[in-house]
Each structure stands twice: as C-alpha cells, then as structure tokens.
N, C-alpha and C. Protein backbone atom coordinates (compact mmCIF):
# COMPACT_ATOMS: atom_id res chain seq x y z
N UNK A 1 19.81 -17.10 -21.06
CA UNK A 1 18.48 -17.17 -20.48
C UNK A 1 17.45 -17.19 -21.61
N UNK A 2 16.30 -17.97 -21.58
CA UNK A 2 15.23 -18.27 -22.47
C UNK A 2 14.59 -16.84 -22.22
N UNK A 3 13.66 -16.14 -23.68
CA UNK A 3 12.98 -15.07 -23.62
C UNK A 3 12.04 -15.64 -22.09
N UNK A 4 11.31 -16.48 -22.12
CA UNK A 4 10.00 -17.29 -21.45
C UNK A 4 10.70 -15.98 -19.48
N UNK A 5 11.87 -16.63 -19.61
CA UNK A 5 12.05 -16.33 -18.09
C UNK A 5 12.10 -15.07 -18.20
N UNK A 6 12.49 -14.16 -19.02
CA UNK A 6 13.22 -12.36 -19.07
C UNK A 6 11.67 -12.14 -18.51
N UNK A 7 10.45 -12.37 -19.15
CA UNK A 7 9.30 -12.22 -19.41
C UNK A 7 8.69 -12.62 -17.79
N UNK A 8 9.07 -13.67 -17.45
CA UNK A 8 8.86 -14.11 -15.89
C UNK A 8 9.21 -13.77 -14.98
N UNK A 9 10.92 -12.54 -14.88
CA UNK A 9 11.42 -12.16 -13.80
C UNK A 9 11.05 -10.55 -14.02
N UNK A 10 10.50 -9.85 -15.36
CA UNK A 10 9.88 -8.58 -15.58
C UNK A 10 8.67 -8.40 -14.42
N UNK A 11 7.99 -9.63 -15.01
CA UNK A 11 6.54 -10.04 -14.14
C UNK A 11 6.30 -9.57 -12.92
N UNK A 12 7.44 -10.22 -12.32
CA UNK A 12 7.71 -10.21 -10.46
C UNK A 12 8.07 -8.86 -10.50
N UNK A 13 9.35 -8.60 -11.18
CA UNK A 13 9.62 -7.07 -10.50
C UNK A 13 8.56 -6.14 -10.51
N UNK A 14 7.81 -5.94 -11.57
CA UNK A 14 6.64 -4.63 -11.53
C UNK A 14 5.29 -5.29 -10.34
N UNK A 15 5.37 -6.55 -10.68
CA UNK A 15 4.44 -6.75 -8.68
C UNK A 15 5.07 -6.31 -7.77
N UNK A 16 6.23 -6.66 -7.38
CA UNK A 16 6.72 -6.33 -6.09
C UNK A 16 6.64 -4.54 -6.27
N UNK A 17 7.53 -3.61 -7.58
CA UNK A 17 7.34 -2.48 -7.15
C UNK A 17 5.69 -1.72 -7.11
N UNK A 18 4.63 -2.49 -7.66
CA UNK A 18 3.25 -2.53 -7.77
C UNK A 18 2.97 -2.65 -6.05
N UNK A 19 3.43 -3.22 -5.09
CA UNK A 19 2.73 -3.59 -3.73
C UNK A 19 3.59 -2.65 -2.89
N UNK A 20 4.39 -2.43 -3.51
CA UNK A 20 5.30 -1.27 -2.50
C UNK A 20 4.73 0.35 -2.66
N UNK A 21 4.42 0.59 -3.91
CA UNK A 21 3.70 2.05 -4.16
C UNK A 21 2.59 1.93 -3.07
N UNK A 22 1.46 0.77 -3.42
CA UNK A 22 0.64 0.84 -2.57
C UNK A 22 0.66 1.34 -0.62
N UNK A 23 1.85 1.21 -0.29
CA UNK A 23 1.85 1.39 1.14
C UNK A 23 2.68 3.14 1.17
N UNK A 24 3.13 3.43 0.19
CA UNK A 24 3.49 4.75 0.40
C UNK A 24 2.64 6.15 0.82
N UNK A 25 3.12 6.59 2.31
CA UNK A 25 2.16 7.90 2.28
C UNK A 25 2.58 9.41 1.58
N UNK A 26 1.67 9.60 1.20
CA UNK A 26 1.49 10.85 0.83
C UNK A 26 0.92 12.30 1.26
N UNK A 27 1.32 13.23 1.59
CA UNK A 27 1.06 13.90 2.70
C UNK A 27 1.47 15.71 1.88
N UNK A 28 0.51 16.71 2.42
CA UNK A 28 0.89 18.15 1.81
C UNK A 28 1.42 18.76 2.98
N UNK A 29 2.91 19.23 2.92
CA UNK A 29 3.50 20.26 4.01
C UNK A 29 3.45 21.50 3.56
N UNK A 30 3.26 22.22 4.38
CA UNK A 30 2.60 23.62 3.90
C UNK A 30 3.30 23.98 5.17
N UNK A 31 3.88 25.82 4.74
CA UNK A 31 4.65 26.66 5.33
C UNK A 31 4.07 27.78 5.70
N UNK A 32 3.03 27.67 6.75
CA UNK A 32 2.05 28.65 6.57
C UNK A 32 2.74 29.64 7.91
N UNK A 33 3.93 29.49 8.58
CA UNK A 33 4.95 30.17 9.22
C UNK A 33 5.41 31.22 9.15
N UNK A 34 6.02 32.45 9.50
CA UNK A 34 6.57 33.50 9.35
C UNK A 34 8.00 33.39 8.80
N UNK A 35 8.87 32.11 8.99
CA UNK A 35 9.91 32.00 9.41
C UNK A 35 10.43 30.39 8.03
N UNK A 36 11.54 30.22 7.96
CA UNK A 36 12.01 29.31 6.84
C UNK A 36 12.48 28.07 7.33
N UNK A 37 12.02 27.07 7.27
CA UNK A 37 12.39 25.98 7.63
C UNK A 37 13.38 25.26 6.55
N UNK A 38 14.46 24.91 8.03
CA UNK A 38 15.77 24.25 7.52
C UNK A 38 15.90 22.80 7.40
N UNK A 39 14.92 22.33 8.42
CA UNK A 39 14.90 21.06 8.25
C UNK A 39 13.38 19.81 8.37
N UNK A 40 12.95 19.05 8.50
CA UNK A 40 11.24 18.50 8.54
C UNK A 40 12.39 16.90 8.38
N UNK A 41 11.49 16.62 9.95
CA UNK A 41 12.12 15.09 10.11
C UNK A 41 10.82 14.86 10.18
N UNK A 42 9.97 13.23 9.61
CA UNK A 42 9.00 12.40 9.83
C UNK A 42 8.96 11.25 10.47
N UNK A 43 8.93 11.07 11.51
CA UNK A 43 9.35 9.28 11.89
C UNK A 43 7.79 8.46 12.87
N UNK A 44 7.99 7.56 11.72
CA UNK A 44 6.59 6.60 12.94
C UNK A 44 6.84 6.59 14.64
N UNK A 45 5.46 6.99 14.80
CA UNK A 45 5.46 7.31 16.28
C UNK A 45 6.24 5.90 17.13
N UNK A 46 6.22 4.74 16.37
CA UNK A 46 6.84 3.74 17.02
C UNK A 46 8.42 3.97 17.00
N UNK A 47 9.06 4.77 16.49
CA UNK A 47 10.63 4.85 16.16
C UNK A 47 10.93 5.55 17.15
N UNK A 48 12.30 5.01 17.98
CA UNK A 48 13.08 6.01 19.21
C UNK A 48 13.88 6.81 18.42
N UNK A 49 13.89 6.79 17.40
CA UNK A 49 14.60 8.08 16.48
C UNK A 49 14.78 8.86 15.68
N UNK A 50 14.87 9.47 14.93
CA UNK A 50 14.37 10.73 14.11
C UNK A 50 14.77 9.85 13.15
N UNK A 51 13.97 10.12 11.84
CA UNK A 51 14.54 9.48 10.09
C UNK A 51 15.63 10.49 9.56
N UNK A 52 15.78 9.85 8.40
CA UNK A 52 16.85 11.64 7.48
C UNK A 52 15.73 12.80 7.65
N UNK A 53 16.52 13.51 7.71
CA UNK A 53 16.31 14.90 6.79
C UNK A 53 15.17 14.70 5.63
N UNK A 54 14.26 15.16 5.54
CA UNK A 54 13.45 14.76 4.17
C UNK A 54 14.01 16.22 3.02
N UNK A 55 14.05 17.23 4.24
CA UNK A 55 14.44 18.48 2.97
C UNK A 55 15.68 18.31 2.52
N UNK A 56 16.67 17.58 3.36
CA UNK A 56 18.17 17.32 2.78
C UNK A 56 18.86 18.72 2.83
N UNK A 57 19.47 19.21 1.43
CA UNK A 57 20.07 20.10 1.57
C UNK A 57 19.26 21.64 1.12
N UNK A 58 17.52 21.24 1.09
CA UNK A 58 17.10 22.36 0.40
C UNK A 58 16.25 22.96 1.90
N UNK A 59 15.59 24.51 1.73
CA UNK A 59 14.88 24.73 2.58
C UNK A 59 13.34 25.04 1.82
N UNK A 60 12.63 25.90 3.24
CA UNK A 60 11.50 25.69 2.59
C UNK A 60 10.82 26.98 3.14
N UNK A 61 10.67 27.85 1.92
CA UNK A 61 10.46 29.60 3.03
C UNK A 61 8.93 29.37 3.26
N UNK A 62 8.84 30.50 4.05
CA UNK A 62 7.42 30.70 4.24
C UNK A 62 6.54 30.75 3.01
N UNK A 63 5.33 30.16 2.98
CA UNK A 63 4.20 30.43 2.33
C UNK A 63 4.44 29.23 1.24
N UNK A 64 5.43 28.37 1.25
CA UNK A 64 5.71 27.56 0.42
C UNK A 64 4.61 26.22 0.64
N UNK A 65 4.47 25.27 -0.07
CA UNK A 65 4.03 23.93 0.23
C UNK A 65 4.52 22.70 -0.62
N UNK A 66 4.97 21.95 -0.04
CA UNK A 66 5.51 20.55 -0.69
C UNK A 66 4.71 19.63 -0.41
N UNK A 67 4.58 18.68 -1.64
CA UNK A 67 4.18 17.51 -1.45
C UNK A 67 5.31 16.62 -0.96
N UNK A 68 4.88 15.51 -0.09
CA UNK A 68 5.68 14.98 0.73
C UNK A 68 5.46 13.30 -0.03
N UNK A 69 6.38 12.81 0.27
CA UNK A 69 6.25 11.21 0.00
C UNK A 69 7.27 10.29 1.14
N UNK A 70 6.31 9.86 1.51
CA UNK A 70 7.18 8.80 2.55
C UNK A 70 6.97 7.38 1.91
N UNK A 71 8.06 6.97 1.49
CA UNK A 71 8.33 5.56 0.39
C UNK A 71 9.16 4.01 1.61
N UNK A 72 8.64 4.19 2.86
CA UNK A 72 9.45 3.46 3.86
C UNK A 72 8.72 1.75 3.85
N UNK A 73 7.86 1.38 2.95
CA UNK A 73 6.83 0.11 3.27
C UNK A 73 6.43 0.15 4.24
N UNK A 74 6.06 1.62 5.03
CA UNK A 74 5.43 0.98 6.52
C UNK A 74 3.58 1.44 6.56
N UNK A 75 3.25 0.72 7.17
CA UNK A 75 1.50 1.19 7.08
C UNK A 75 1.01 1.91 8.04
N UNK A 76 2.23 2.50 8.97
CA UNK A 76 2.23 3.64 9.87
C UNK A 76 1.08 4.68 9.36
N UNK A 77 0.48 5.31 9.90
CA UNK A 77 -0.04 6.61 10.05
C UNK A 77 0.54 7.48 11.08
N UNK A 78 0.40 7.23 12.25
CA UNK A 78 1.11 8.50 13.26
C UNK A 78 2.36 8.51 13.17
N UNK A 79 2.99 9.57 12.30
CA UNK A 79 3.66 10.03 12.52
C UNK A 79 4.19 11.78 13.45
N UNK A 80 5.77 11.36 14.45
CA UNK A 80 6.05 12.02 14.81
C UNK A 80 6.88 13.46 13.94
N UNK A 81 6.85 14.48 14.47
CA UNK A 81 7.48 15.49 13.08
C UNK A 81 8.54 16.07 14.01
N UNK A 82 9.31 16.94 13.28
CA UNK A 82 10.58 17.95 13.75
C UNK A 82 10.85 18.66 12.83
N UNK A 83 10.24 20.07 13.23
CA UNK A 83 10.89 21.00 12.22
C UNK A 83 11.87 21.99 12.72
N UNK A 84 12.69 22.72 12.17
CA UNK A 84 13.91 23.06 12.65
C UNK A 84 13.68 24.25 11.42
N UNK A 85 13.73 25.82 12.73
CA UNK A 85 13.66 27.02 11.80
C UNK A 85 14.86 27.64 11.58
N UNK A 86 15.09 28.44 10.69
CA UNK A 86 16.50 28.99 10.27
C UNK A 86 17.16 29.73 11.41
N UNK A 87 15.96 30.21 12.51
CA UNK A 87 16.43 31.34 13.76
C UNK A 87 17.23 29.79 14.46
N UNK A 88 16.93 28.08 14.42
CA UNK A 88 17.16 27.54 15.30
C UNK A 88 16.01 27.30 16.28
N UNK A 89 14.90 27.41 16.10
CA UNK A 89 14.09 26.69 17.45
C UNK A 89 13.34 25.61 16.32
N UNK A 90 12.91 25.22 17.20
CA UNK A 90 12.45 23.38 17.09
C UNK A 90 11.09 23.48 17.54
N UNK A 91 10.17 22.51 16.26
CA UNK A 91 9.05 22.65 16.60
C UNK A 91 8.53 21.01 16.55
N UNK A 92 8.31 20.55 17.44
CA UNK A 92 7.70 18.64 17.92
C UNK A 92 6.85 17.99 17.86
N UNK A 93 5.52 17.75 16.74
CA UNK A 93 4.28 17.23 17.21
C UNK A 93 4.33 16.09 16.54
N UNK A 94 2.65 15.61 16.95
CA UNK A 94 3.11 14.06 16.64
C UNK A 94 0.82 13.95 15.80
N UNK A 95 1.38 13.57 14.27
CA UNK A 95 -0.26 13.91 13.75
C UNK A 95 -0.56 12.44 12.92
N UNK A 96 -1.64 12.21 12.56
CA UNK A 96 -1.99 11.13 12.36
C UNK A 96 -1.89 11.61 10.59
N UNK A 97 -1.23 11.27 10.07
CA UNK A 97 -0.84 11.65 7.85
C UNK A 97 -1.83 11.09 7.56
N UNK A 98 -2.33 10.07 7.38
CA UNK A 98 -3.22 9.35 6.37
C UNK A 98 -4.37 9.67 6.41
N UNK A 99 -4.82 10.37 7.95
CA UNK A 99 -6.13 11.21 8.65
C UNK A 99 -6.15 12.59 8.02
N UNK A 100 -5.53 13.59 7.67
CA UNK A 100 -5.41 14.55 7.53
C UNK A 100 -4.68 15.16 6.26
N UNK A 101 -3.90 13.86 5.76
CA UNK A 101 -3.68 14.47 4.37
C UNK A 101 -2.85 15.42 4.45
N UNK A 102 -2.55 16.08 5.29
CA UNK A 102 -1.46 17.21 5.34
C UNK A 102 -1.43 17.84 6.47
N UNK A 103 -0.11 18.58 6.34
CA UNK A 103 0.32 19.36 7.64
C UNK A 103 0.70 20.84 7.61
N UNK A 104 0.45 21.62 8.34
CA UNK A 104 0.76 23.12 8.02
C UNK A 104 1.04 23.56 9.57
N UNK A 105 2.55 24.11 9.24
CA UNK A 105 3.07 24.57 9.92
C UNK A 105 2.48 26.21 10.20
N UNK A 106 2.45 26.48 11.67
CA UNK A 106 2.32 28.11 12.27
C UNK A 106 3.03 28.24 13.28
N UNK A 107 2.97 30.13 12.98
CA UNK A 107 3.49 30.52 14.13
C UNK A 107 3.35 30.31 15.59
C-alpha cells in the first residue's frame, strides 16, 4: 500500500470515530438510596427490552455516584431504567437523560 492511502484510510477512521462520540449520552447516576444496587439497566423508551447490565459484575453502594456513558449511536433521550437492589426489589422509571443530565436514585 502507498503511504498516500495509510494517510487516507487514518482520515476516515478518526471521522467516523469523530461522529460516533458525538451521539454518545452522558448521564450522572447517583446512589442517593439506603440500599446497594446490583444491577442499572438503560434502554430507549422505544426498545421492548432491557439492554446489558451496565454495572456488569460490579455494584454500587449507597451514597456512591457514577458517571454513566451510553456509547449505542442512538439520539434517544428517553430512556427507560431498572434498578435491581441487593434485598431484590426492582425499581422502573422511564426519564428523559439529555434533559436532566442525571439520575438519582431514592428511597
């Protein structure tokens, strides 16, 4: 391959990952709860189904706060949530991220 093209297919890749950052939301979860959350599902209110796990295999005690990154290319804002406490109950709402910048969980 000629330098000319290495230089031409560099180009494209940092646009394309350049237009994809752009649609990523960013969002503060905050644990303002009594109780430790085991799990925090995010899914666009348009989805019939829950996404992964965002905490995976970690939890998240009370009083904690994470920054969140949802990296999906979608230009969604409402998203639906599911949090899942260590006792086992389930908590369901559905908030607009890009409006509010963050979410904080209570009792």
């Amino acid at each position: 391959m000629k330098p000319f093209q290495l230089v031409l297919i560099a180009g494209i890749c940092s646009f394309g990952a350049t237009s994809s950052y752009a649609e990523d939301l960013d969002f503060m979860l905050k644990n303002s709860s009594s109780y430790v959350v085991t799990e925090f599902y995010a899914s666009p209110s348009d989805v019939d189904s829950w996404e992964e796990d965002i905490l995976g295999a970690d939890v998240m005690g009370s009083g904690e706060a994470l920054n969140i990154t949802i990296a999906d290319g979608r230009t969604q804002c409402e998203y639906d949530l599911r949090i899942v406490f260590d006792d086992g109950d389930v908590l369901e709402d559905t908030t607009d991220l890009c409006e509010t910048g963050s979410y904080t969980i209570t009792d």
